[in-house]
Protein backbone atom coordinates (compact mmCIF):
# COMPACT_ATOMS: atom_id res chain seq x y z
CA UNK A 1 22.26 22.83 -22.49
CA UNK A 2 23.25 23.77 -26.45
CA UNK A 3 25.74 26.24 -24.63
CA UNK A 4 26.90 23.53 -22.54
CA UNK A 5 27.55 20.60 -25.49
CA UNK A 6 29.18 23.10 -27.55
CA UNK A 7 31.76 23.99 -25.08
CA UNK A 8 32.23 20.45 -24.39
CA UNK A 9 33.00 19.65 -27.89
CA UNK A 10 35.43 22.35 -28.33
CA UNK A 11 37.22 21.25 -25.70
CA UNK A 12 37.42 17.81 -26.72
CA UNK A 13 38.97 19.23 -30.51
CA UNK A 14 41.34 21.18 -28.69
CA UNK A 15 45.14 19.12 -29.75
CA UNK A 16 47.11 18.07 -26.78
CA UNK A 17 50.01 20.97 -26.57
CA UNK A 18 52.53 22.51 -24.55
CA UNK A 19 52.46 26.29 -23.96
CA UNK A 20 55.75 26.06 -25.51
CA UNK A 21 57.84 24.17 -28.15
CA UNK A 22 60.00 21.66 -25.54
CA UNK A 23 57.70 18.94 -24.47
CA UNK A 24 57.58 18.46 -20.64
CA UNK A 25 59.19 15.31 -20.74
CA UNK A 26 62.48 16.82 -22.62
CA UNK A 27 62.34 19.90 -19.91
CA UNK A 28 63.15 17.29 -16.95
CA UNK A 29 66.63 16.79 -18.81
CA UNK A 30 67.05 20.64 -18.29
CA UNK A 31 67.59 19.97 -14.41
CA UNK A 32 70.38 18.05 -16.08
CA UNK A 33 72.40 20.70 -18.18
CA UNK A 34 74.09 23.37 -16.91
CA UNK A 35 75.42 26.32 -19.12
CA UNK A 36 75.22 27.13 -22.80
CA UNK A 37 77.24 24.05 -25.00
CA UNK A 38 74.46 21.96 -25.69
CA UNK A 39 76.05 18.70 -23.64
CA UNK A 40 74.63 17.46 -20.60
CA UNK A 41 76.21 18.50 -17.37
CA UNK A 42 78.13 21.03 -19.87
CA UNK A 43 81.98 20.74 -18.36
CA UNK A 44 84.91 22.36 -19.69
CA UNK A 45 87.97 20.15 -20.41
CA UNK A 46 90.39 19.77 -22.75
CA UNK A 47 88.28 17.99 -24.97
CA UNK A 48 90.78 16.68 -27.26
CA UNK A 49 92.74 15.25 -24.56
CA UNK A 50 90.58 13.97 -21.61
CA UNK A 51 87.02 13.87 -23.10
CA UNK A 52 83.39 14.72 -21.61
CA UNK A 53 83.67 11.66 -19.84
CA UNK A 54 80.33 12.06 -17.74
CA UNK A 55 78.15 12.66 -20.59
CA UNK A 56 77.29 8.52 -20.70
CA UNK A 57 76.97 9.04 -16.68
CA UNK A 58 74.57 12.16 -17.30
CA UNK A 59 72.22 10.32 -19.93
CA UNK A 60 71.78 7.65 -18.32
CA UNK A 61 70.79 8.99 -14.94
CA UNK A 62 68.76 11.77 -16.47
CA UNK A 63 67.11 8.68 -18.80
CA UNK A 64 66.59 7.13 -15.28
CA UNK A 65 64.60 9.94 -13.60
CA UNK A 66 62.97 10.83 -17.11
CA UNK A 67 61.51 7.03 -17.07
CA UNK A 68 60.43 6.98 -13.46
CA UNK A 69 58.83 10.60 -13.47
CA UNK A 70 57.23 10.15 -17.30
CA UNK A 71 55.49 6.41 -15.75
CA UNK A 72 54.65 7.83 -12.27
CA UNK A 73 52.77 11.13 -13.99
CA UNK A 74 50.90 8.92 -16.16
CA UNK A 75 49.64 6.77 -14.09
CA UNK A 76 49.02 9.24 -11.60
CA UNK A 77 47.03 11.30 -14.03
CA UNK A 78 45.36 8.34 -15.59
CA UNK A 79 44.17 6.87 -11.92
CA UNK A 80 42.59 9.33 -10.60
CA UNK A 81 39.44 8.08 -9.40
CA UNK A 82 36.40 9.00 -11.07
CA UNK A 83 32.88 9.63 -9.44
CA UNK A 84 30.97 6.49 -8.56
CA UNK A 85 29.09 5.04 -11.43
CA UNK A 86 25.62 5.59 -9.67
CA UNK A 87 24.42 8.13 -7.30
CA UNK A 88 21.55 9.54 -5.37
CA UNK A 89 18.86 7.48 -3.84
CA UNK A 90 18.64 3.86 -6.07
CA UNK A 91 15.79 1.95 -7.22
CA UNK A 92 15.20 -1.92 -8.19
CA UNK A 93 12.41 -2.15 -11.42
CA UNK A 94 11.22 -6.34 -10.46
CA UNK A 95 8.19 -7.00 -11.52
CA UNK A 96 7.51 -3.17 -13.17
CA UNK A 97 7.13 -1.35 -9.80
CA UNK A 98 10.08 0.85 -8.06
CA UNK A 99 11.92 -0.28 -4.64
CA UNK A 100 13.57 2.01 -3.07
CA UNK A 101 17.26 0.13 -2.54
CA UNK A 102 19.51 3.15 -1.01
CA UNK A 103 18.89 5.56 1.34
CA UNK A 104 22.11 7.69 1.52
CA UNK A 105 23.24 9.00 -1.59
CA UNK A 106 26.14 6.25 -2.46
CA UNK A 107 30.10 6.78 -2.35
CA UNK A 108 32.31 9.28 -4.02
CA UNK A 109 35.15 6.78 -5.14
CA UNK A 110 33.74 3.39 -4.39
CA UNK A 111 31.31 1.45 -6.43
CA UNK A 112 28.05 0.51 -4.73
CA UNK A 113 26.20 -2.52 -6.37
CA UNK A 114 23.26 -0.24 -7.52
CA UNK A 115 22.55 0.21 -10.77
CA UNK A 116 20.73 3.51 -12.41
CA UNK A 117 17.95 1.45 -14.29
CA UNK A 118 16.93 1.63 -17.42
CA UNK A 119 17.16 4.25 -19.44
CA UNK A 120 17.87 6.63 -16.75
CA UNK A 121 21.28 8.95 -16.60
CA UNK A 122 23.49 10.11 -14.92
CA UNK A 123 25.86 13.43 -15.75
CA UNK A 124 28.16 15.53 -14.64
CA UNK A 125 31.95 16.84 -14.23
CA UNK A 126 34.38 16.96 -11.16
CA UNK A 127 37.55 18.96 -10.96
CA UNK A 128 40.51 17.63 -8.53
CA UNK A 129 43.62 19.45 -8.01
CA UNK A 130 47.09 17.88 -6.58
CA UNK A 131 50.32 19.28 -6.39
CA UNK A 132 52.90 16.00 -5.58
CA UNK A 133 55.14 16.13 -2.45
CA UNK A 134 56.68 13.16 -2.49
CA UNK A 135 58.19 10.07 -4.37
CA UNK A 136 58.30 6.70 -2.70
CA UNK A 137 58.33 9.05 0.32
CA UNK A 138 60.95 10.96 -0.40
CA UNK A 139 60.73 14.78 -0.84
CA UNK A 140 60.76 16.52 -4.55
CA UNK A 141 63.18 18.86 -2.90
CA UNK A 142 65.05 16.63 -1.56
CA UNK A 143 66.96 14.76 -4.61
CA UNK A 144 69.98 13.71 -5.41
CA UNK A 145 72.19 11.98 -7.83
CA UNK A 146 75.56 11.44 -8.38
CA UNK A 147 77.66 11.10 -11.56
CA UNK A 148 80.44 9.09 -11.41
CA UNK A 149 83.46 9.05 -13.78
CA UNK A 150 83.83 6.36 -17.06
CA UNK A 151 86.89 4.27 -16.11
CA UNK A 152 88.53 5.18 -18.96
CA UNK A 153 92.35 5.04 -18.22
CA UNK A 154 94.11 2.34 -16.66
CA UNK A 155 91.93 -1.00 -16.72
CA UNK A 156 91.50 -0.61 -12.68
CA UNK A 157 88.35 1.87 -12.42
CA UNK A 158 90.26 5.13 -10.19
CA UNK A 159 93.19 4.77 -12.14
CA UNK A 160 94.28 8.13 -13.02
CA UNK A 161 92.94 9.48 -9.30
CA UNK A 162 90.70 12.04 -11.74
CA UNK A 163 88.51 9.32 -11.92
CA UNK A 164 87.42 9.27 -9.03
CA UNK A 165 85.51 12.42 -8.77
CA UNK A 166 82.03 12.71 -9.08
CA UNK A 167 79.36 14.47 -10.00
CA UNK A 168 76.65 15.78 -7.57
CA UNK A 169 73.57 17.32 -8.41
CA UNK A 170 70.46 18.13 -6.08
CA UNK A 171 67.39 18.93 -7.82
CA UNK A 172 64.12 20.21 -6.54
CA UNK A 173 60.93 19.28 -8.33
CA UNK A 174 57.10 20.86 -8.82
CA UNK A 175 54.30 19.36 -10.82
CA UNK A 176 50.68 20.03 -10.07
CA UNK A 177 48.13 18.66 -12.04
CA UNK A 178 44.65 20.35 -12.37
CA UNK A 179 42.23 17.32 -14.09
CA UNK A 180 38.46 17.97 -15.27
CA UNK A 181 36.53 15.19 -16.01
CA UNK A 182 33.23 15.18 -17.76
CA UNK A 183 31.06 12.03 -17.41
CA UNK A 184 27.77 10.27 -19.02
CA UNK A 185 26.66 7.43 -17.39
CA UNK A 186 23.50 5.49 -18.82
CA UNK A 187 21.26 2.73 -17.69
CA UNK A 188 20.82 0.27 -20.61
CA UNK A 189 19.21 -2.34 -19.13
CA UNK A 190 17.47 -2.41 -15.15
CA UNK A 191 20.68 -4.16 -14.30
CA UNK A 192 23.42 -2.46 -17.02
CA UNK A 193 24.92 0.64 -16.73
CA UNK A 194 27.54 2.05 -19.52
CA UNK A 195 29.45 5.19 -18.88
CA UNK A 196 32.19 7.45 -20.74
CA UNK A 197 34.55 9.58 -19.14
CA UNK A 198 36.59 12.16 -20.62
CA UNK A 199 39.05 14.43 -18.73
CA UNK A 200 40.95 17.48 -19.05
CA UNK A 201 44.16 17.91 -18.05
CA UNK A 202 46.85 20.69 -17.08
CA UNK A 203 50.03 19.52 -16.33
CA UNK A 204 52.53 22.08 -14.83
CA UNK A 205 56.23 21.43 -13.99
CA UNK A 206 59.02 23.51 -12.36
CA UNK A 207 62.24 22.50 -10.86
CA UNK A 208 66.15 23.85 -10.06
CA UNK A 209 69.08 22.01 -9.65
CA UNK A 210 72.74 22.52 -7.78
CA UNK A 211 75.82 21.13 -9.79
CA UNK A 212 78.87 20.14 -7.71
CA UNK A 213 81.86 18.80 -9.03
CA UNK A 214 83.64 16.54 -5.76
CA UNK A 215 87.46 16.39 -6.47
CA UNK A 216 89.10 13.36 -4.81
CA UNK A 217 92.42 15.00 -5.16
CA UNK A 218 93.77 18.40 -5.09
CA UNK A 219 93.58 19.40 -8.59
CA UNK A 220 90.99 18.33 -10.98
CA UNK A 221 90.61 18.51 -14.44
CA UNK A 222 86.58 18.65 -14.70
CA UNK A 223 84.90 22.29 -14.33
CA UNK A 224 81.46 23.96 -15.05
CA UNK A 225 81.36 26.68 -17.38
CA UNK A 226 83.41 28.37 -20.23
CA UNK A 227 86.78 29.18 -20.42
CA UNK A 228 87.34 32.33 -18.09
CA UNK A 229 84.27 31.06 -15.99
CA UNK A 230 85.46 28.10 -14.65
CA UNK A 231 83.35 26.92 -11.44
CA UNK A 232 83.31 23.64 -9.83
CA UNK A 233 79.35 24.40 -9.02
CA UNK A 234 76.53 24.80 -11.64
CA UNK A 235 72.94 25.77 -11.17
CA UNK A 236 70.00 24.48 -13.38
CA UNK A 237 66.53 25.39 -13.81
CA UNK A 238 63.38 24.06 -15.69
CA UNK A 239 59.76 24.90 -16.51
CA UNK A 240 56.90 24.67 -19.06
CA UNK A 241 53.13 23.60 -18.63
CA UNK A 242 50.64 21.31 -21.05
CA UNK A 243 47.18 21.10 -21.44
CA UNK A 244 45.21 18.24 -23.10
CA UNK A 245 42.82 15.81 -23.43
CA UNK A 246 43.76 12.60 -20.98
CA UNK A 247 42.93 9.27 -21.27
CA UNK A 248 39.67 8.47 -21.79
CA UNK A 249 37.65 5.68 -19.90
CA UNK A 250 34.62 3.42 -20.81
CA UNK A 251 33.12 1.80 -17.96
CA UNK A 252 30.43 -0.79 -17.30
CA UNK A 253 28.43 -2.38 -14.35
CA UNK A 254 26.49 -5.58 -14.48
CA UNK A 255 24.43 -5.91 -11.27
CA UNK A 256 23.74 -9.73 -10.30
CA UNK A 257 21.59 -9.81 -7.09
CA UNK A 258 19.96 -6.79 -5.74
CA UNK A 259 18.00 -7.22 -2.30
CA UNK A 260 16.27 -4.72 -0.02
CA UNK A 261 19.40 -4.66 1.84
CA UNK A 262 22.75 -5.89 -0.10
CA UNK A 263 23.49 -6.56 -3.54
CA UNK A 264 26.14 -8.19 -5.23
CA UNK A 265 27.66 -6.24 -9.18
CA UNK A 266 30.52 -6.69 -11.61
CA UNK A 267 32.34 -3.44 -12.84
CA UNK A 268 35.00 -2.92 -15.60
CA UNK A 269 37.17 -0.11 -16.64
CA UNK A 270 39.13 0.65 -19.69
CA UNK A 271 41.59 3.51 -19.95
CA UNK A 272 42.39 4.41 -23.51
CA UNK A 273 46.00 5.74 -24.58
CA UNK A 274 44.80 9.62 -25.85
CA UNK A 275 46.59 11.65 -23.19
CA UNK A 276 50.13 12.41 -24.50
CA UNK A 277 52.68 10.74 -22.10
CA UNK A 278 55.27 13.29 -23.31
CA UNK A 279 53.45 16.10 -22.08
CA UNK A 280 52.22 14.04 -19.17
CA UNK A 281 49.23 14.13 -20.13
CA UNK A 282 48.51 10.29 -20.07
CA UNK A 283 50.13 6.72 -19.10
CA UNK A 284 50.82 5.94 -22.36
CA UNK A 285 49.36 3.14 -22.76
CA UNK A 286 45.92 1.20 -22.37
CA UNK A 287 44.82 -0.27 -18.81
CA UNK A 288 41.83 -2.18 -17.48
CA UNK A 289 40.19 -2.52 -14.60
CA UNK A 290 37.81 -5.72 -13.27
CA UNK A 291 36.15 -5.58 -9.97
CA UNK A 292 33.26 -7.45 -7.68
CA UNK A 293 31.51 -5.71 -5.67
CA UNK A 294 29.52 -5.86 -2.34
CA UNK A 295 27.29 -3.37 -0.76
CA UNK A 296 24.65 -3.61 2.01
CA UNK A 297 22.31 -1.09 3.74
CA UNK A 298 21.43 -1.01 7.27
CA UNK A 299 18.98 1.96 8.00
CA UNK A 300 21.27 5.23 7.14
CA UNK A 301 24.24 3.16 6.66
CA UNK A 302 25.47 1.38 3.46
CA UNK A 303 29.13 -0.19 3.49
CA UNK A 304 30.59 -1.28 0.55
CA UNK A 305 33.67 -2.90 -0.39
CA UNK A 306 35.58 -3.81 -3.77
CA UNK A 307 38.11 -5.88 -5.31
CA UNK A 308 39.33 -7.08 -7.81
CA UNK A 309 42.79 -6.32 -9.81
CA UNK A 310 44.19 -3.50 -12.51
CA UNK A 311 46.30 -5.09 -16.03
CA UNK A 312 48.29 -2.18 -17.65
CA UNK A 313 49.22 -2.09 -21.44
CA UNK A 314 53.40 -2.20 -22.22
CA UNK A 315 55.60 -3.24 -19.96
CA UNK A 316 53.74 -0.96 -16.90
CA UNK A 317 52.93 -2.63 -13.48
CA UNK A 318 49.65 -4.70 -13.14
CA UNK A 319 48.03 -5.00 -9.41
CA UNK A 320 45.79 -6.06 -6.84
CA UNK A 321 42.85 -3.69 -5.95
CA UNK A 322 40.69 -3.20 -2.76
CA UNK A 323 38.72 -0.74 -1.78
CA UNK A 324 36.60 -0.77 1.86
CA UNK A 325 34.15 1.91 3.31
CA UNK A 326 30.94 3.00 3.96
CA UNK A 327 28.34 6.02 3.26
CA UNK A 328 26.20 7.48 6.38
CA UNK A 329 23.31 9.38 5.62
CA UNK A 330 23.76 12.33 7.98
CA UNK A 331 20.86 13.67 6.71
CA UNK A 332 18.01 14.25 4.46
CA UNK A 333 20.19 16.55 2.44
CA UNK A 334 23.76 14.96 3.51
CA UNK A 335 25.97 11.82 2.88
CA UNK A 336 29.30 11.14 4.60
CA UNK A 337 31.01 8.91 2.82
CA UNK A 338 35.03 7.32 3.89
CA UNK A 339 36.85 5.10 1.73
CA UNK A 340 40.25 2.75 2.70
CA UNK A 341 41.69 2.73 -1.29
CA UNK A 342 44.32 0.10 -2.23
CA UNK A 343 46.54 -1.60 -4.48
CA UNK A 344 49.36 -3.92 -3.93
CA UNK A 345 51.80 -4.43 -7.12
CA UNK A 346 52.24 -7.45 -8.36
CA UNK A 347 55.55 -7.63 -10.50
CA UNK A 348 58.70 -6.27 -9.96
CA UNK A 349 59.53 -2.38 -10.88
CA UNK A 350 60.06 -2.69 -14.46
CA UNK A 351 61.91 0.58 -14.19
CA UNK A 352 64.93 0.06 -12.08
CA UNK A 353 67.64 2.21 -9.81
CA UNK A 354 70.38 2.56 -11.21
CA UNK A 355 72.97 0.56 -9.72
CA UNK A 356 75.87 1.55 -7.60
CA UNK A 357 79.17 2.13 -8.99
CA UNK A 358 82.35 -0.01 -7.22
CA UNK A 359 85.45 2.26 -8.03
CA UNK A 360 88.57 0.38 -6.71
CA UNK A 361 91.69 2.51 -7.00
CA UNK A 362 93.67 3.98 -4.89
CA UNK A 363 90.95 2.25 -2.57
CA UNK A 364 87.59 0.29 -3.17
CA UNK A 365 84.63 3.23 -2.62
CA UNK A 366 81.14 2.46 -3.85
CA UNK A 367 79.04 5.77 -5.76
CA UNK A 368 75.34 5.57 -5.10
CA UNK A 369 73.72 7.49 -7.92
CA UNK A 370 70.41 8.47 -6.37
CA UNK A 371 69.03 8.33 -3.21
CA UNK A 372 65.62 7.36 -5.05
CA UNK A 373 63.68 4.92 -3.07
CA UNK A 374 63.54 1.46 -4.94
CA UNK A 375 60.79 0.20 -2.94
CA UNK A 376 57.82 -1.22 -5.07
CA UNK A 377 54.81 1.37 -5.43
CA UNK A 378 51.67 -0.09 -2.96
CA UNK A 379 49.51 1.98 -2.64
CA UNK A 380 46.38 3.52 -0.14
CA UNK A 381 44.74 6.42 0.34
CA UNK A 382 41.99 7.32 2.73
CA UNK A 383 38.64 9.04 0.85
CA UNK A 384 36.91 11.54 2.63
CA UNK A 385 33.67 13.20 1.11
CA UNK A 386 30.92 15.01 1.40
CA UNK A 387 27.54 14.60 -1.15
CA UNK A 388 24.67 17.13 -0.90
CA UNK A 389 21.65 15.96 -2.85
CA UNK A 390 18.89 17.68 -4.03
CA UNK A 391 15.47 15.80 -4.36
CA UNK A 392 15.23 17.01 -8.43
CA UNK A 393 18.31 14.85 -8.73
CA UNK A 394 21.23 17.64 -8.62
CA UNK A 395 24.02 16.83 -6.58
CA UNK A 396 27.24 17.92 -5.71
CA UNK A 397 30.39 16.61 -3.74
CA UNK A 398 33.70 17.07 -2.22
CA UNK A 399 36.48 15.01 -1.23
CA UNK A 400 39.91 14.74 0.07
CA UNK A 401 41.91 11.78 -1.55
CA UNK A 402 44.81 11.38 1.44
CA UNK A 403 47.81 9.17 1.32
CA UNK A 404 48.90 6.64 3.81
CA UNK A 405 51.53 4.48 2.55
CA UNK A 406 54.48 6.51 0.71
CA UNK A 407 54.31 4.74 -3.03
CA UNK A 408 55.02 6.19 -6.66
CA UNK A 409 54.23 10.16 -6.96
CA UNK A 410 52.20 11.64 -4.66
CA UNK A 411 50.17 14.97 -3.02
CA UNK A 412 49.49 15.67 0.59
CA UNK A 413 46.16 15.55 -0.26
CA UNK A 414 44.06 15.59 -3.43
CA UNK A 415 40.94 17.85 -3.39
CA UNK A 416 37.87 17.29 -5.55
CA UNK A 417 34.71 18.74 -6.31
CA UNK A 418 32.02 18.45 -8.57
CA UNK A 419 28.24 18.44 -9.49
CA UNK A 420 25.86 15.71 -10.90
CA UNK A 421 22.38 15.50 -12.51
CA UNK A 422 20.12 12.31 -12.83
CA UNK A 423 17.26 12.05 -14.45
């Protein structure tokens, strides 16, 4: 157990940092720049005359997918679910004697209205490891954007005919995350329960890109590359890793009415700001969570459900939150438990698509600069898991966190495993 502590406190002194000097947040412009002078998108024209006139274009797009990717990791890294607050087979204390209020060995995600009582504990860590697939359904390695020209000639936007060529770069994108989170939960009253949460992150990121300049004439003036490599196609390519602490979370349960057979509880959540967002490490910023639960037993079977709603710090998305399931003993040993896990956004996405670009000379053309979804982020995922109890109170668990609606960043599946203790 000293061996144990230790560790854990050398972990938790270890500085966020990325294994090298570019943060992860700077290496998503890389997909971005192509070639060796230091501009973005990196063409060579006769400066003096014509101007990098897609360098405004570049920035902004690339500040675009910077801002969507930067929120989308945080969150995603700061919302993954922790292990229920209570576990194993729950007791009510009335009037000094024990009553035995669970018979399966509770959720993995969900939040049964059981509390641990007082004084008892409940420890442990879980690892979960996702790679993400998709954003707002569509593919990492499937995106593109397209630059288009500054009107910077004529006051009609296309006038010279040079501007009117564009841009096009398809990037492909990677980022796994690999999170360990160590937990203390504590009973401070028969009906309280206080819990910390710390986890460990590693954030890694890889991605290539495919420059294409698209003349709309026959000549052009706008070229990748130095003089003597002129190319009208550019490649890109981008990679680094972090590891860190993430952002801690304080949590409490207040149970209100505890039967033989249901119970009623209030839970909160608090995220704290110590993962660094520029190494996606964290959101960012703070974010609480209220919910009320439900949760009833019926022989072997206990369903649950939860709601309640999710405020984020800044100027991040709040939402609605529901989560509905149940957990089956399957046996004296086994739990099954399935979770339906939700949110609906409330407000508007406060980071936007860029718009689409009307050029109207020699004829009116619109330039879509990303096929990015701009669909709000709702979210639900379907919770799979396994517990295996022992009877001295060791436990351990695994679970597949699946998505069903396409919304924000997101895995095939998320995989997580991990042990607990109570005593």
């Amino acid at each position: 157990m000293h061996r144990f502590t230790t560790a854990l406190v050398g972990l938790a002194l270890i500085p966020s940092a990325s294994l090298s000097a570019q943060t992860l947040r700077s290496k998503v412009s890389d997909l971005f720049r192509f070639g060796e002078c230091g501009e973005a998108l990196c063409l060579q024209v006769n400066a003096a005359v014509h101007g990098l006139h897609y360098v405004p274009s570049a920035s902004v797009a690339s500040g675009a997918i910077l801002d969507f990717f930067t929120r989308a990791i945080g969150l995603s890294v700061s919302s993954i679910p922790i292990s229920s607050s209570s576990s194993g087979i729950a007791f009510s204390f009335g009037g000094g004697a024990p009553v035995q209020t669970s018979v399966s060995s509770g959720p993995i995600f969900a939040e049964r209205s059981q509390t641990l009582g007082r004084n008892r504990m409940l420890v442990g860590g879980n690892v979960t490891a996702m790679s993400f697939k998709t954003f707002r359904g569509l593919p990492l390695d499937e995106m593109v954007f397209n630059f288009p020209h500054q009107n910077v000639g004529n006051p009609t936007y296309g006038d010279p005919d040079f501007e009117n060529d564009v841009i096009q770069v398809r990037a492909k994108l990677d980022l796994s995350l690999l999170v360990t989170t160590v937990f203390v939960n504590y009973g401070l009253l028969d009906n309280v329960d206080v819990a910390v949460a710390i986890p460990f992150v590693r954030t890694s990121l890889s991605g290539e890109s495919f420059g294409e300049v698209l003349p709309f004439g026959a000549t052009t003036p706008h070229f990748f590359g130095t003089p003597g490599a002129q190319s009208l196609t550019a490649t890109g390519s981008t990679e680094g890793s972090s590891v860190g602490v993430g952002d801690l979370a304080a949590r409490v349960k207040i149970g209100l009415v505890q039967g033989d057979s249901s119970g009623f509880a209030l839970f909160g959540d608090a995220r704290l700001p110590t993962g660094d967002e520029e190494e996606f490490l964290g959101a960012g910023d703070w974010s609480m969570r209220a919910l009320a639960i439900y949760s009833a037993r019926h022989g072997g079977f206990s369903p649950h459900v939860n709601a309640g709603a999710v405020i984020r710090g800044g100027d991040r998305n709040n939402g609605l939150l529901a989560t509905v399931g149940f957990d089956q003993l399957i046996s004296r040993a086994f739990t099954l438990a399935i979770d339906a896990i939700g949110e609906y956004q409330l407000s508007d996405n406060e980071v936007d698509i860029p718009e689409p670009v009307q050029i109207t000379a020699p004829f009116a053309r619109t330039v879509v600069p990303t096929n990015l979804p701009g669909a709000k982020d709702h979210l639900v995922h379907t919770a799979i898991g396994v517990r295996y109890s022992r009877p001295n109170g060791l436990a351990a668990l695994v679970n597949a966190l699946i998505p069903i609606k396409a919304g924000s960043l997101q895995p095939r599946v998320a995989w997580t495993a991990g042990l607990e203790f109570s005593f």
